[in-house]
C-alpha atoms as a PDB file:
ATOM      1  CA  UNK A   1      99.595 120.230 -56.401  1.00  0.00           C
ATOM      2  CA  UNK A   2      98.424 119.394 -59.648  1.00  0.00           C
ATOM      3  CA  UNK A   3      98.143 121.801 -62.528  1.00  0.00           C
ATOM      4  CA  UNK A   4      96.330 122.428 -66.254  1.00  0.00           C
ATOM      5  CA  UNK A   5      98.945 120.871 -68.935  1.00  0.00           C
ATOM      6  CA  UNK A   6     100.137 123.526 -71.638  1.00  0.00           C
ATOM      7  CA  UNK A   7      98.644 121.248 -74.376  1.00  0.00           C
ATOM      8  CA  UNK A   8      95.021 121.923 -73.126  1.00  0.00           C
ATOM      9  CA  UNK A   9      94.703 125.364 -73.802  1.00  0.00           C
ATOM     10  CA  UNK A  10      93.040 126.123 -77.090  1.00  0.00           C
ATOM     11  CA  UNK A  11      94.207 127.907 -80.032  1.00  0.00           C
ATOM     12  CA  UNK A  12      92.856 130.563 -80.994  1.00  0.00           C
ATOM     13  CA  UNK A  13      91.804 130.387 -84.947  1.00  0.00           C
ATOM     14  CA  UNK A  14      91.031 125.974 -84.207  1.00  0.00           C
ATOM     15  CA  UNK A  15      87.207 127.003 -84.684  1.00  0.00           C
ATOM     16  CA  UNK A  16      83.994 127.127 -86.961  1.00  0.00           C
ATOM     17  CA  UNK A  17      81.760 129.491 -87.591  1.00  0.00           C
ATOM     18  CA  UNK A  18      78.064 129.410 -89.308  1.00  0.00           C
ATOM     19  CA  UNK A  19      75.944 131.919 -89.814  1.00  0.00           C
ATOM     20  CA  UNK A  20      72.016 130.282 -90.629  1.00  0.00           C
ATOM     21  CA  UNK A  21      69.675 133.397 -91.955  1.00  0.00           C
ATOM     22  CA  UNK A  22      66.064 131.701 -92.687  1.00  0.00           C
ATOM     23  CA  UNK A  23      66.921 128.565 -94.790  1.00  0.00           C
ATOM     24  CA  UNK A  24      70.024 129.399 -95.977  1.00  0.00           C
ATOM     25  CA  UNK A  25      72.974 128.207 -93.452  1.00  0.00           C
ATOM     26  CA  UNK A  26      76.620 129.870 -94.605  1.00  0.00           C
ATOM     27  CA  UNK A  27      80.391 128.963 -93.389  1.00  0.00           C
ATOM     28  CA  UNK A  28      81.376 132.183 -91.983  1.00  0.00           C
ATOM     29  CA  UNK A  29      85.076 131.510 -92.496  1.00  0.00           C
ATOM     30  CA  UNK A  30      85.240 135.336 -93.444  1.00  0.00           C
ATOM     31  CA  UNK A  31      85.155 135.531 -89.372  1.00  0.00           C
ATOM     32  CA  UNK A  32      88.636 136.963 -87.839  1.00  0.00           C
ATOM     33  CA  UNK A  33      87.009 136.894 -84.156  1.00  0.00           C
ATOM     34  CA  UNK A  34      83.780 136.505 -82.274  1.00  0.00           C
ATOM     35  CA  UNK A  35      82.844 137.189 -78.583  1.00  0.00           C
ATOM     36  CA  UNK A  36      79.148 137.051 -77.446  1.00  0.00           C
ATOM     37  CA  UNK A  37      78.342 137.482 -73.518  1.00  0.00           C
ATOM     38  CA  UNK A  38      75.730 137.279 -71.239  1.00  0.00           C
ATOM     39  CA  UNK A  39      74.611 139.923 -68.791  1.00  0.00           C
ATOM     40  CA  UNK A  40      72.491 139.184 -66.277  1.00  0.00           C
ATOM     41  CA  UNK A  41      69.967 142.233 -64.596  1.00  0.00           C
ATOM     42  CA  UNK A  42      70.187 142.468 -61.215  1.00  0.00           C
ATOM     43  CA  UNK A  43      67.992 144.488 -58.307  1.00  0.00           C
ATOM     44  CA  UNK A  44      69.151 145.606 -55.475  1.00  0.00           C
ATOM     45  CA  UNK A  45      67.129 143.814 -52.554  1.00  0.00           C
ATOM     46  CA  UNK A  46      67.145 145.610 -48.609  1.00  0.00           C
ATOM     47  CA  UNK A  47      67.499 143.273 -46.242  1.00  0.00           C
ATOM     48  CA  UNK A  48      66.369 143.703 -42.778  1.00  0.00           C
ATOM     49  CA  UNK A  49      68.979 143.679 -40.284  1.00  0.00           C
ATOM     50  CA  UNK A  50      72.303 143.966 -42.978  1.00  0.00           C
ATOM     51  CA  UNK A  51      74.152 147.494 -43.884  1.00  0.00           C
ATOM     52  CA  UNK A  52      74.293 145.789 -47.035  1.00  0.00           C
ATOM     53  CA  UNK A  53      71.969 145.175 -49.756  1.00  0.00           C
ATOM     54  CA  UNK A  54      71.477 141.649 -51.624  1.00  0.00           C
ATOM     55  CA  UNK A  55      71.436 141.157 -55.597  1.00  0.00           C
ATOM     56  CA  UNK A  56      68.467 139.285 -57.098  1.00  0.00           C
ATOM     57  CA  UNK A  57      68.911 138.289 -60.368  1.00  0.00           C
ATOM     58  CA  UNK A  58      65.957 139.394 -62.847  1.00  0.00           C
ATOM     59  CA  UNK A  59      66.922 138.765 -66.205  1.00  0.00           C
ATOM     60  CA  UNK A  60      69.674 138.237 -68.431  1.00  0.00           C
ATOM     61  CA  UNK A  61      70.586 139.703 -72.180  1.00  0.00           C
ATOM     62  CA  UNK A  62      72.872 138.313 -75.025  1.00  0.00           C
ATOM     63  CA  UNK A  63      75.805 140.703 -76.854  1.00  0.00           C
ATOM     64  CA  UNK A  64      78.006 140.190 -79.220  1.00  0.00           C
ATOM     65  CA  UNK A  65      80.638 141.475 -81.594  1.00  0.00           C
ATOM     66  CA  UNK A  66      82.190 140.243 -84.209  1.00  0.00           C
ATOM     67  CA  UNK A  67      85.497 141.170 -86.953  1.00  0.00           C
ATOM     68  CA  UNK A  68      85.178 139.758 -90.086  1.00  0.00           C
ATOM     69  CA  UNK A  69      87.337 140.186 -93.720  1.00  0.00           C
ATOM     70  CA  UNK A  70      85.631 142.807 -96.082  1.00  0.00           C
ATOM     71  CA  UNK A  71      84.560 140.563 -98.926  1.00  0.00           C
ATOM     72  CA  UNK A  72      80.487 139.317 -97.654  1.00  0.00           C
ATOM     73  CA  UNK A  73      77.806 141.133 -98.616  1.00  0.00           C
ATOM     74  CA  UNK A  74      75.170 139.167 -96.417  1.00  0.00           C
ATOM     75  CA  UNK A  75      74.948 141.375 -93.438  1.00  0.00           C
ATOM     76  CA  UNK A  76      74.543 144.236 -95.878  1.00  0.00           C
ATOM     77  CA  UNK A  77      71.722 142.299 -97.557  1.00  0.00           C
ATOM     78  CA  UNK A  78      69.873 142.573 -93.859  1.00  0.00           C
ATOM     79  CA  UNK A  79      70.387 146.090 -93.789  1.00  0.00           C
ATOM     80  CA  UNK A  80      69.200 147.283 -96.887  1.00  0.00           C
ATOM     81  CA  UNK A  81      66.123 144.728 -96.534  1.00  0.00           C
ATOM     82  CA  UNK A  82      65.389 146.836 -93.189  1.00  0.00           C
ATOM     83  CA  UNK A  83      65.467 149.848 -94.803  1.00  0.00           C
ATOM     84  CA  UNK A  84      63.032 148.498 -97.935  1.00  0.00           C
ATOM     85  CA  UNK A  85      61.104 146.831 -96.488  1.00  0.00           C
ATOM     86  CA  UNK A  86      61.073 147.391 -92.545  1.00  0.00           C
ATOM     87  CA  UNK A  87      61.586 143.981 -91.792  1.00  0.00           C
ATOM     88  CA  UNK A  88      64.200 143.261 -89.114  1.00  0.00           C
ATOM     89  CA  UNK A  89      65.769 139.882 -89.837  1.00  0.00           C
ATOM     90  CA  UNK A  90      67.175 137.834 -87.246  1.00  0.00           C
ATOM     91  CA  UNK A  91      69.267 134.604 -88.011  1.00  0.00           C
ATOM     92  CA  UNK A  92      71.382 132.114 -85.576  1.00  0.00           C
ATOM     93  CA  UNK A  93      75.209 131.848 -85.541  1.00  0.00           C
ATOM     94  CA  UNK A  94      76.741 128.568 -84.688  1.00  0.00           C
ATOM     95  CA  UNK A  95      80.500 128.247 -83.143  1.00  0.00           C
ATOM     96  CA  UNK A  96      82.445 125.320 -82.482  1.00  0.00           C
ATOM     97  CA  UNK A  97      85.706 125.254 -80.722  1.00  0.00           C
ATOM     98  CA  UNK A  98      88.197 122.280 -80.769  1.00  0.00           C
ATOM     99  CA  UNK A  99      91.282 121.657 -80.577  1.00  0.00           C
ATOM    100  CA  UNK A 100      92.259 118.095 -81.188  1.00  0.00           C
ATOM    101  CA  UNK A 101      95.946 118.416 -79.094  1.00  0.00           C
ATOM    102  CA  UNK A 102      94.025 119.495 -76.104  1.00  0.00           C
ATOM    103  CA  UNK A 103      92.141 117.005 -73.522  1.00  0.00           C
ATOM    104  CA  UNK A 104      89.436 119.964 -73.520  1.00  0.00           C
ATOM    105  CA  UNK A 105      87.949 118.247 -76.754  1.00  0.00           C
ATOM    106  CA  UNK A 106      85.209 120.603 -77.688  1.00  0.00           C
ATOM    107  CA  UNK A 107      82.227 123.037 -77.693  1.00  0.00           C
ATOM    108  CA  UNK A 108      79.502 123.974 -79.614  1.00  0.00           C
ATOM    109  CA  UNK A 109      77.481 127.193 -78.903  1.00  0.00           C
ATOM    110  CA  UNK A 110      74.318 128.502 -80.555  1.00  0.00           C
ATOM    111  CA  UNK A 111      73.278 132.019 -80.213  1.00  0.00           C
ATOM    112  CA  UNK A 112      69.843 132.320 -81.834  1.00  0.00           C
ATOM    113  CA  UNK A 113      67.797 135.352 -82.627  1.00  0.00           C
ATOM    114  CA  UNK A 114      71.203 137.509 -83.524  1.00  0.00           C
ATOM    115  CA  UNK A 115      70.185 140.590 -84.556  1.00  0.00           C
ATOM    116  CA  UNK A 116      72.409 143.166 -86.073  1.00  0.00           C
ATOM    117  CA  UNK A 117      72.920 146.453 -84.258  1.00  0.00           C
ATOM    118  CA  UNK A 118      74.351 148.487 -87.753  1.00  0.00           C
ATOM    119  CA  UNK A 119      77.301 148.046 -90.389  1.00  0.00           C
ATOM    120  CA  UNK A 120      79.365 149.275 -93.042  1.00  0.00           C
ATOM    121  CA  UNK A 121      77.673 150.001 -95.760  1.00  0.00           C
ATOM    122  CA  UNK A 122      81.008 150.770 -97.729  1.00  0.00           C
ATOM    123  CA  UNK A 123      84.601 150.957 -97.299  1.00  0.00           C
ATOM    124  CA  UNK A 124      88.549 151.832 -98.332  1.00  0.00           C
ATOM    125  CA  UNK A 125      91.629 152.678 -97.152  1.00  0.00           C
ATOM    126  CA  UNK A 126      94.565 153.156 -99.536  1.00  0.00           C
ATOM    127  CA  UNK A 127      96.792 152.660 -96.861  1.00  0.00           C
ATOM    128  CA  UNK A 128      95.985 148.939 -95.286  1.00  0.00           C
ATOM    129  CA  UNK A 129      97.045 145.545 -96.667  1.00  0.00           C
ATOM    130  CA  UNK A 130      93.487 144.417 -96.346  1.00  0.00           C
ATOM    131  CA  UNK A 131      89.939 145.429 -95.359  1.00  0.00           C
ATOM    132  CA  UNK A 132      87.717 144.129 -92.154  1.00  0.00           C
ATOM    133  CA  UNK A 133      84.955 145.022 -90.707  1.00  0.00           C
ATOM    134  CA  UNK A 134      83.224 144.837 -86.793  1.00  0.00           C
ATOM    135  CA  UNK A 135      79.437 144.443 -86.375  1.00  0.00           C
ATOM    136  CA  UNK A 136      78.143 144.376 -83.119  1.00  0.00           C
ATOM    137  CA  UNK A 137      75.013 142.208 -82.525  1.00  0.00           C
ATOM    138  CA  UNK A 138      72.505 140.603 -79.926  1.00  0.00           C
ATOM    139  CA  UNK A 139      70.747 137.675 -79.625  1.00  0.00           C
ATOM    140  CA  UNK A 140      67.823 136.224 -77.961  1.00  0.00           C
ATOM    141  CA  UNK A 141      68.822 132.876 -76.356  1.00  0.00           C
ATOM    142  CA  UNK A 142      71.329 130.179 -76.837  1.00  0.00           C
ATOM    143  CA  UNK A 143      71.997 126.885 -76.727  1.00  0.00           C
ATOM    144  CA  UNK A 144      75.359 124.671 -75.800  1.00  0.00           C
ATOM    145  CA  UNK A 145      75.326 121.478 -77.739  1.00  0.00           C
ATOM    146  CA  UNK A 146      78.846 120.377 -76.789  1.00  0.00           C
ATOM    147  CA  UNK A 147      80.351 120.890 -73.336  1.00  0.00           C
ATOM    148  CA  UNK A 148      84.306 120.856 -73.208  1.00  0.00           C
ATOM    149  CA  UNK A 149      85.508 117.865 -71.422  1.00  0.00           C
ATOM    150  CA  UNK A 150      86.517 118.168 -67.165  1.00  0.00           C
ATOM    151  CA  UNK A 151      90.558 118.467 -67.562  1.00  0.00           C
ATOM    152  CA  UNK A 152      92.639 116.199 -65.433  1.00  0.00           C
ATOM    153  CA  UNK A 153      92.951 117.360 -61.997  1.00  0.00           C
ATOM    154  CA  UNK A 154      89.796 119.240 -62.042  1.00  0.00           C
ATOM    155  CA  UNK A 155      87.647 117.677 -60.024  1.00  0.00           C
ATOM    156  CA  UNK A 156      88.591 117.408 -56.446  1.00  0.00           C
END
């Protein structure tokens, strides 16, 4: 029986992050952590002559959230510009993971249309060694550029 290789899993911080609002693409390296998912919609479907019911997928939508060190003002900037000006901005977030030890190689996701859901407008505490902040987010579609490699012993 063959098995995955230690070296091939990924650490965790080996990744970029970029953040492109209209023309102006930044290096999120503020970023502590990132997750976006997809959820597809589903129906329930009756079928004749089953006790059970069948799915049918219908749709799908994009989440995310996201940690980040205290010291950006740029999603704060989209919030405020709501508020002015009523003008929801959305922007695309690019993230690349690789890890040149592992035979994985790498992979490089775009989520485009991110849209914030809120933030912190403002923040302390007296008592921490440092400050970070979560924004939650979705987005609209996406787009993998790079696949991670088939590992040894994958395919059958």
């Amino acid at each position: 029986m063959q098995s995955m290789n230690g070296k091939d899993v990924l650490n965790a911080s080996l990744a970029e992050c970029y953040v492109t609002i209209g023309d102006k693409r930044y290096n999120f390296m503020q970023a502590i952590k990132l997750e976006a998912k997809v959820e597809k919609t589903k129906s329930e479907v009756p079928i004749l002559g089953r006790t059970g019911k069948g799915n049918k997928a219908t749709g799908w939508k994009g989440t995310g959230s996201a940690s980040f060190h205290y010291n950006t003002s740029i999603f704060r900037d989209l919030l405020a510009r709501y508020k002015d000006t009523g003008e929801d901005i959305y922007f695309d977030i690019q993230v690349t993971n690789e890890d040149s030890s592992s035979s994985a190689a790498r992979q490089t996701v775009i989520l485009k249309g991110c849209n914030v859901d809120g933030g912190i407008l403002t923040k302390f505490d007296a008592d921490a060694e440092f400050l970070d902040e979560d924004m939650d987010f979705t987005f609209e579609d996406f787009e993998i550029h790079e696949k991670f490699s088939i590992l040894p012993g994958m395919e059958c």
